[in-house]
N, C-alpha and C. Protein backbone atom coordinates (compact mmCIF):
# COMPACT_ATOMS: atom_id res chain seq x y z
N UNK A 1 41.74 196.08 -85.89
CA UNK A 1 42.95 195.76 -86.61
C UNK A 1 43.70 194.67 -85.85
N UNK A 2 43.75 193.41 -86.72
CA UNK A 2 44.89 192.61 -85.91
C UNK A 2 45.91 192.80 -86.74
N UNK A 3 46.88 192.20 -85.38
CA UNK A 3 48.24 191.61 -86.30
C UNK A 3 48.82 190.66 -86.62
N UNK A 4 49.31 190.48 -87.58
CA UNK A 4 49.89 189.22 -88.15
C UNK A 4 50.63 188.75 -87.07
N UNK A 5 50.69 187.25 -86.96
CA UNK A 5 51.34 186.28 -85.50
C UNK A 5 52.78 186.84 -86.50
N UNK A 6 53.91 187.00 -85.35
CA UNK A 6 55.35 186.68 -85.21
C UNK A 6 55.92 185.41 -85.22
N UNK A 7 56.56 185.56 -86.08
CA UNK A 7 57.33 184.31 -86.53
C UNK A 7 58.85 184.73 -86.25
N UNK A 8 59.70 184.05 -85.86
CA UNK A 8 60.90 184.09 -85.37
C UNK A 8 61.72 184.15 -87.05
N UNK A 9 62.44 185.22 -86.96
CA UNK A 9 63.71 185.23 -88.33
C UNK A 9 64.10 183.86 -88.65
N UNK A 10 64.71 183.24 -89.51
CA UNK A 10 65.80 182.33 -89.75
C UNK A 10 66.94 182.59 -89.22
N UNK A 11 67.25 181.76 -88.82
CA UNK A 11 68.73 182.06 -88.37
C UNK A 11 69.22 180.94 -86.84
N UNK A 12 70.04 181.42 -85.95
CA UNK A 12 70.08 180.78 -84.98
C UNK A 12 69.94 181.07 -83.46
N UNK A 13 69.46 179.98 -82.68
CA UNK A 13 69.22 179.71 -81.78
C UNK A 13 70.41 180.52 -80.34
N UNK A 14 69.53 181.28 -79.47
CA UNK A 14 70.66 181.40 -78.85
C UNK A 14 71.44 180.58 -78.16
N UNK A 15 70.96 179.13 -78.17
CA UNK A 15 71.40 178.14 -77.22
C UNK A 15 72.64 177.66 -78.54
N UNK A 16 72.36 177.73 -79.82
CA UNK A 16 73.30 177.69 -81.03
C UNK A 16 74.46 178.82 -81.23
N UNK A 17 74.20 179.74 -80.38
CA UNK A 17 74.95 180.85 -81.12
C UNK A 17 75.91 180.57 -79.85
N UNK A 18 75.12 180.33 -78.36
CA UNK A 18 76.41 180.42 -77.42
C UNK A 18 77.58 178.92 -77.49
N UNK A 19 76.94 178.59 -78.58
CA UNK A 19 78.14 176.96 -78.34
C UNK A 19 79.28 177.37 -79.28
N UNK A 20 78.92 178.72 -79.73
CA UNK A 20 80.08 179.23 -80.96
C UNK A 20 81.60 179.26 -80.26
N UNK A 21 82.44 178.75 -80.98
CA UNK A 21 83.92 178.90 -80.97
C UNK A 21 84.39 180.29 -80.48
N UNK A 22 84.00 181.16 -79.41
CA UNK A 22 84.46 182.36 -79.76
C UNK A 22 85.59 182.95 -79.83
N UNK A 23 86.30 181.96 -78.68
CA UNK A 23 88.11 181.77 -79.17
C UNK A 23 88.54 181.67 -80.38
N UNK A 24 88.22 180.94 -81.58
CA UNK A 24 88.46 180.74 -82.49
C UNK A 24 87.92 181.90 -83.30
N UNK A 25 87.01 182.07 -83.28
CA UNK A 25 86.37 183.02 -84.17
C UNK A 25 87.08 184.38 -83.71
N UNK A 26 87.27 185.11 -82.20
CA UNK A 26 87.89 186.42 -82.11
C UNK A 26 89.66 186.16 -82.92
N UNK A 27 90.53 184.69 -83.15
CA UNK A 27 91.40 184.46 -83.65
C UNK A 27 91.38 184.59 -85.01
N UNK A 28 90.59 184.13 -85.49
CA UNK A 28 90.31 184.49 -87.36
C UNK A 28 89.86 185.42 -88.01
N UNK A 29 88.62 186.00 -86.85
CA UNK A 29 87.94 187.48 -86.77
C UNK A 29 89.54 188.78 -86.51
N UNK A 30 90.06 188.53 -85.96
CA UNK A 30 91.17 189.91 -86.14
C UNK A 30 91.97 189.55 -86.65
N UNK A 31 92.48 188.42 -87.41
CA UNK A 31 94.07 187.90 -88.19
C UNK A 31 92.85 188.51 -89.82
N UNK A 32 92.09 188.15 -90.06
CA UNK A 32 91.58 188.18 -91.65
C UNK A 32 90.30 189.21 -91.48
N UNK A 33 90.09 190.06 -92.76
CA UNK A 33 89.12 190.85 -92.82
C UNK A 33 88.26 189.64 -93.33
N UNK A 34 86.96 190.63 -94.56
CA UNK A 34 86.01 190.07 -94.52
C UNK A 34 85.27 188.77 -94.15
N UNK A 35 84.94 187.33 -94.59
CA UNK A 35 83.84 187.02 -94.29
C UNK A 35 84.00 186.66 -92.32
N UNK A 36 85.47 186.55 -91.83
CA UNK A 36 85.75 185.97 -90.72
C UNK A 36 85.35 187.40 -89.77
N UNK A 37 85.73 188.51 -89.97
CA UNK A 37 85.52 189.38 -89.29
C UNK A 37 83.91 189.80 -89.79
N UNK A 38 83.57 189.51 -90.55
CA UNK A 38 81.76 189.59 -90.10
C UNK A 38 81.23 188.45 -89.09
N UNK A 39 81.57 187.36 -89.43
CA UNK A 39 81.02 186.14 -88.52
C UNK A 39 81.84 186.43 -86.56
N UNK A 40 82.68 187.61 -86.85
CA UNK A 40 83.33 187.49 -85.60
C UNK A 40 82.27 188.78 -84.78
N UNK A 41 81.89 189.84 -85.57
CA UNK A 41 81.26 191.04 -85.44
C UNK A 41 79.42 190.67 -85.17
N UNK A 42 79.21 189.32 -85.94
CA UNK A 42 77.60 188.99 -86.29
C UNK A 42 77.82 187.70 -85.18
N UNK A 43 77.69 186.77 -85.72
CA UNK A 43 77.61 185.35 -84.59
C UNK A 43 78.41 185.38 -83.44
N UNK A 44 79.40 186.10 -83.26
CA UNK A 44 80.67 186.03 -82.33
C UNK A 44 80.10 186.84 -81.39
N UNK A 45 79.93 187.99 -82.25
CA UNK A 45 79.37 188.72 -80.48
C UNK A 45 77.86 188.56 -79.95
N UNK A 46 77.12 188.31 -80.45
CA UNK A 46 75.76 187.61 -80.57
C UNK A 46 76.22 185.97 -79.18
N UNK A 47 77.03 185.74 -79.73
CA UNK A 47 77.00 184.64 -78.88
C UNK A 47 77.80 185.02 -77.58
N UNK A 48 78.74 185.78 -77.52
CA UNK A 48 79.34 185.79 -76.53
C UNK A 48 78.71 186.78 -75.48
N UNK A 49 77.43 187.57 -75.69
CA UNK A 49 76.54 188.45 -75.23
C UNK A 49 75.64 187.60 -74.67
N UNK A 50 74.84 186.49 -75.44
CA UNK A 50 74.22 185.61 -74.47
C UNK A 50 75.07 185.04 -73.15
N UNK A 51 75.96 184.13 -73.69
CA UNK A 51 76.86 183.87 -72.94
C UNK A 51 77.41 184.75 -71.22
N UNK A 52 77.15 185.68 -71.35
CA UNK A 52 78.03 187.11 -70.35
C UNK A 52 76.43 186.77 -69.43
N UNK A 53 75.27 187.09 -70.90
CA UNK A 53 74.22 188.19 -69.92
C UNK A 53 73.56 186.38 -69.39
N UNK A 54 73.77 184.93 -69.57
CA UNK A 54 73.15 183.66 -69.15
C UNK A 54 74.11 183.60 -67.55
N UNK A 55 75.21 184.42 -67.49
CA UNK A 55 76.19 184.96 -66.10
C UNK A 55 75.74 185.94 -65.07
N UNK A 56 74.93 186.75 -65.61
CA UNK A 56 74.28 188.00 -65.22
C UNK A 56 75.60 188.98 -65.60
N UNK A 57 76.73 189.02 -66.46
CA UNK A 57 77.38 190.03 -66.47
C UNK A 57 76.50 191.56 -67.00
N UNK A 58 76.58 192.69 -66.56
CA UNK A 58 76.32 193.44 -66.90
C UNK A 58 76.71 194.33 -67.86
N UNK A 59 76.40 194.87 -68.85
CA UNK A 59 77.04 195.22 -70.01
C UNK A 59 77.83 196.62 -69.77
N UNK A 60 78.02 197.38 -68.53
CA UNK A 60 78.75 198.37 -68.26
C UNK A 60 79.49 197.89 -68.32
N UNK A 61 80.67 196.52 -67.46
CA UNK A 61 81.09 195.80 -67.33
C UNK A 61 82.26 195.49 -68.58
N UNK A 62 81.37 195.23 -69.50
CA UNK A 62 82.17 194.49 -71.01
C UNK A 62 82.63 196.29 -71.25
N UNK A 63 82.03 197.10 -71.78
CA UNK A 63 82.15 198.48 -71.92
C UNK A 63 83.20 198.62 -71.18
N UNK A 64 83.69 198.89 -70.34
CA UNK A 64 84.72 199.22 -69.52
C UNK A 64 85.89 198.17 -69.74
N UNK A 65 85.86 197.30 -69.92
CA UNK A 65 86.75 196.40 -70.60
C UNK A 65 87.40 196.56 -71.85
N UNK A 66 86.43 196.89 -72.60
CA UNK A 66 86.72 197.91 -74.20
C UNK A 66 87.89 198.57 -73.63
N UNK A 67 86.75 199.46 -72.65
CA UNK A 67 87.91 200.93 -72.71
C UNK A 67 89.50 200.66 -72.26
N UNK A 68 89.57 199.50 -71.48
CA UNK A 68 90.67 199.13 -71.13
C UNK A 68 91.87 198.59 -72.27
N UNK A 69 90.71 197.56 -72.74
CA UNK A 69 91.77 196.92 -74.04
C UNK A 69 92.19 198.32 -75.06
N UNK A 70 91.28 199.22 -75.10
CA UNK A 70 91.64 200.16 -76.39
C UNK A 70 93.10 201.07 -75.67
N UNK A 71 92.88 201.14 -74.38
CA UNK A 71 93.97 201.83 -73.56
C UNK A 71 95.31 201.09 -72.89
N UNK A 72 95.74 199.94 -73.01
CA UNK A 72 96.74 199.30 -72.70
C UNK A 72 96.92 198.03 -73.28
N UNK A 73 95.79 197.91 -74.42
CA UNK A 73 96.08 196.62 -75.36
C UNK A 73 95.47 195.62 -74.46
N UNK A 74 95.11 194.15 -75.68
CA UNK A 74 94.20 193.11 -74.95
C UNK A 74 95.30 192.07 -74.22
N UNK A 75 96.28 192.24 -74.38
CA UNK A 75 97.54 191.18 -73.66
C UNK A 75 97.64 191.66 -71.90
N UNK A 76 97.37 193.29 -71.99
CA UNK A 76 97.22 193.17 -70.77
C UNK A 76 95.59 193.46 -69.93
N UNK A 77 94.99 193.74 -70.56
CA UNK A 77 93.59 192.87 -70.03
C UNK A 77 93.55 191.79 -69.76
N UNK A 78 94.33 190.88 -70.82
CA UNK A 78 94.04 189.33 -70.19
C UNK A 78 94.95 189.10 -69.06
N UNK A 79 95.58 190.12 -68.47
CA UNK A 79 96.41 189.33 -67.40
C UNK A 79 95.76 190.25 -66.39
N UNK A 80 94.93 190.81 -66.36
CA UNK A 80 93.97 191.40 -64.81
C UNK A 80 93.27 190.30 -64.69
N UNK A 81 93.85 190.49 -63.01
CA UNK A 81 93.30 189.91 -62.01
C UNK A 81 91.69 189.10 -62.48
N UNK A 82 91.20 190.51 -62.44
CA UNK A 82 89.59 190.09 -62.80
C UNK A 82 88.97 191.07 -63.76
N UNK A 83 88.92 190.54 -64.97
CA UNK A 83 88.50 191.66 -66.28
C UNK A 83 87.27 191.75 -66.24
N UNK A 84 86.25 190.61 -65.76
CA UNK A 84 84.76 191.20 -65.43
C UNK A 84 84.60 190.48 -64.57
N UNK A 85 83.29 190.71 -63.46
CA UNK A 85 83.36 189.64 -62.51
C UNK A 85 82.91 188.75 -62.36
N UNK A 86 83.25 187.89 -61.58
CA UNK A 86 82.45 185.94 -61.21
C UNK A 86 83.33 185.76 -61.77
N UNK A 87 83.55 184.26 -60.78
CA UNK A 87 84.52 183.31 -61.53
C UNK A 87 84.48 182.55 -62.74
N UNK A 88 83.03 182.54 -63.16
CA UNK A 88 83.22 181.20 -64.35
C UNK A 88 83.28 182.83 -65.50
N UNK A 89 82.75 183.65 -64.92
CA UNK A 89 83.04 184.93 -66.62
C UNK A 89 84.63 184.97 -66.67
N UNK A 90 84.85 184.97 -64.93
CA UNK A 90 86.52 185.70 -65.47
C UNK A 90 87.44 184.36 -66.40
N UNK A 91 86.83 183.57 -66.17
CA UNK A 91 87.84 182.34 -67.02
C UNK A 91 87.23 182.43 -68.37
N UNK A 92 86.15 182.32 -68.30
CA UNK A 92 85.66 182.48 -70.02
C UNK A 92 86.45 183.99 -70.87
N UNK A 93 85.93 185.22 -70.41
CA UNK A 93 86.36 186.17 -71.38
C UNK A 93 88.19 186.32 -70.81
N UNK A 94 88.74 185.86 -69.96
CA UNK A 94 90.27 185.53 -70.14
C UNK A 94 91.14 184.97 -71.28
N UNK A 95 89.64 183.67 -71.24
CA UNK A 95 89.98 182.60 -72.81
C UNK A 95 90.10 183.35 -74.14
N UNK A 96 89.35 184.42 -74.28
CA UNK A 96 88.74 185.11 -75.43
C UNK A 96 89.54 186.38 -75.67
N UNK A 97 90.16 186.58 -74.50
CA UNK A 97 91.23 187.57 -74.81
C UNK A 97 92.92 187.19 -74.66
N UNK A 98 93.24 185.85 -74.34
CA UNK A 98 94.36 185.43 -74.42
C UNK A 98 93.91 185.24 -75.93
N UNK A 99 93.19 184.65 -76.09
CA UNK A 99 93.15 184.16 -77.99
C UNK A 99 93.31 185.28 -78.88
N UNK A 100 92.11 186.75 -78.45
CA UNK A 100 92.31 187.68 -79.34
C UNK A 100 93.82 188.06 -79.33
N UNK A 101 94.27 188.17 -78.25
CA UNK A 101 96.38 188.64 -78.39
C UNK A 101 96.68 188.36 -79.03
N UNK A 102 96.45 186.52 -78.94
CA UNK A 102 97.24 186.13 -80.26
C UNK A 102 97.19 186.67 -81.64
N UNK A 103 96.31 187.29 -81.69
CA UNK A 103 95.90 187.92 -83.50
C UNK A 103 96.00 189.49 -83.29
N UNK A 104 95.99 189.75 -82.05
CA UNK A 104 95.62 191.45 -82.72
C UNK A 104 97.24 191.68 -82.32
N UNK A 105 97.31 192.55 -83.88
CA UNK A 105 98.94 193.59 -83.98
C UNK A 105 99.14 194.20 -83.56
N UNK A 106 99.62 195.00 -82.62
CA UNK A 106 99.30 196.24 -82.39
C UNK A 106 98.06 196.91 -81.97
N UNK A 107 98.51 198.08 -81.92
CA UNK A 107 97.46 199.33 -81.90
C UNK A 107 95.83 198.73 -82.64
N UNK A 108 96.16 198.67 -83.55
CA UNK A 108 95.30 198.45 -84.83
C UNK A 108 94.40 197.58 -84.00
N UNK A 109 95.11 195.88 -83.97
CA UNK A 109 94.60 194.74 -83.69
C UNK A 109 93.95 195.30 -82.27
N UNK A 110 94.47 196.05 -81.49
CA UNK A 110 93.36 196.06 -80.32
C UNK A 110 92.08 196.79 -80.19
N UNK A 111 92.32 197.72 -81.27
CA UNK A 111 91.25 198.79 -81.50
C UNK A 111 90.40 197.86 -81.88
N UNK A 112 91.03 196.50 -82.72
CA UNK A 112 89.07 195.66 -83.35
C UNK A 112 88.70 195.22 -82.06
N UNK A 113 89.88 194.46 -81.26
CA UNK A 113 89.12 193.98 -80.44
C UNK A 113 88.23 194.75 -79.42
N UNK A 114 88.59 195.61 -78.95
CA UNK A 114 87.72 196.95 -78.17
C UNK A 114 86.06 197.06 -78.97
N UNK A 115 86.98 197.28 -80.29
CA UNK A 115 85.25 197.47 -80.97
C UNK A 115 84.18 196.46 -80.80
N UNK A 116 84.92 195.57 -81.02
CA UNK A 116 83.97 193.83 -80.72
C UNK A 116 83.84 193.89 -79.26
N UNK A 117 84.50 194.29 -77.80
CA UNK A 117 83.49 194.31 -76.88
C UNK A 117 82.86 195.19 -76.80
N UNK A 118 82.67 196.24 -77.40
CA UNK A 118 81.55 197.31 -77.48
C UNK A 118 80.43 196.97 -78.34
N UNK A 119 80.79 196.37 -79.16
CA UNK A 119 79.61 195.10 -79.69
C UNK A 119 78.65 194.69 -78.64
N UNK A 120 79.45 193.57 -78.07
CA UNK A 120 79.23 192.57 -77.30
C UNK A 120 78.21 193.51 -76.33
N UNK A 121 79.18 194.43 -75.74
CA UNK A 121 78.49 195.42 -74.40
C UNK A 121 76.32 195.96 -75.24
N UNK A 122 76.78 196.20 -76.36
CA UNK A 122 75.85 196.88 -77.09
C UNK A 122 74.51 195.94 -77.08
N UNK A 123 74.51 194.86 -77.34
CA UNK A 123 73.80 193.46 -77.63
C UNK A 123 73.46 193.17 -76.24
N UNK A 124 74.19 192.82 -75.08
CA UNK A 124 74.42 192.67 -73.91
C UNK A 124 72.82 194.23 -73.30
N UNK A 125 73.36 194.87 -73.29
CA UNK A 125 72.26 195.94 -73.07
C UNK A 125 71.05 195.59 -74.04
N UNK A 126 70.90 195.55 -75.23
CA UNK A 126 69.38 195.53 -75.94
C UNK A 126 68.77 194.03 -75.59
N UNK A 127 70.03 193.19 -75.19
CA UNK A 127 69.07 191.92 -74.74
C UNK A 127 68.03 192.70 -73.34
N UNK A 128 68.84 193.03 -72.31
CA UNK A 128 68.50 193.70 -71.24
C UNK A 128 66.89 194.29 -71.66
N UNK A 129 67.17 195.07 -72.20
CA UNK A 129 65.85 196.01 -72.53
C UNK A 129 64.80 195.36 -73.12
N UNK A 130 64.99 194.57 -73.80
CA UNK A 130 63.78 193.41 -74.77
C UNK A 130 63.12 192.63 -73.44
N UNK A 131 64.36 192.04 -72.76
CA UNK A 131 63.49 191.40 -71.49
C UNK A 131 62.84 192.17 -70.56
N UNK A 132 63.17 193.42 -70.36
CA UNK A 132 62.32 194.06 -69.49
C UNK A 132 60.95 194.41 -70.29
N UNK A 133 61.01 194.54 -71.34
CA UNK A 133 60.04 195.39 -72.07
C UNK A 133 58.81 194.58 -71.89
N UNK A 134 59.58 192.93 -72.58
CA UNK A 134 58.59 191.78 -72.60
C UNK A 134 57.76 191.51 -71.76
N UNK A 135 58.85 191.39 -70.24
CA UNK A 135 58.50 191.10 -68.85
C UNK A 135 57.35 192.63 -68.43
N UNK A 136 57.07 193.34 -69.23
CA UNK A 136 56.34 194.63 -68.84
C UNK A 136 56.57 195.59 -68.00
N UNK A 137 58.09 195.32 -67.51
CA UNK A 137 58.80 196.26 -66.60
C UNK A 137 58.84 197.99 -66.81
């Protein structure tokens, strides 16, 4: 029995997905529901997961960040010291959560954003596991 060769989905590139706006997109992604908060939930965290794990951030890391934003709101996540570590992550997801403030309301608005780094954390881990699997680890 063979198998049919693998062909890669349609769609995009991760070197395409990490050039995504994610400032912009976590800004339009929590001010408006549908199609912005799918593209913020689908391409947004897709990209910002390459992005973390092309850092080596570890996806416990983003996870624990969640838990933070869901517990004292993302305005004050973005003002720790260091919300994940290394310097070029801590300036990137700083960017991404001064932006989400700007949009999330309240309670409400931080709960999406929490959910979207538990996204992120989620993607962040199954990249993890695909490369080990591949790599035959």
């Amino acid at each position: 029995m063979t198998s049919a060769p693998q062909t890669s989905p349609p769609g995009r590139t991760d070197d395409e997905l990490a050039q995504s706006d994610i400032p912009a997109m976590l800004r339009y992604g929590l001010s408006f529901a549908g199609p912005h908060r799918t593209a913020l939930f689908g391409d947004g965290a897709v990209g910002a997961a390459v992005l973390l794990d092309r850092l080596g951030i570890q996806p416990r890391a983003v996870a624990f960040l969640a838990k933070v934003v869901r517990s004292g709101g993302v305005r004050y996540a973005a003002e720790l010291r260091e919300p994940v570590p290394g310097d070029e992550a801590v300036s990137m997801v700083r960017a991404w959560l001064e932006s989400a403030a700007t949009a999330a309301g309240g309670v409400d608005g931080d709960e999406e954003a929490a959910r979207w780094l538990e996204a992120v954390a989620e993607l962040l881990s199954l990249r993890r596991v695909h490369r080990s699997r591949v790599a035959g680890e």
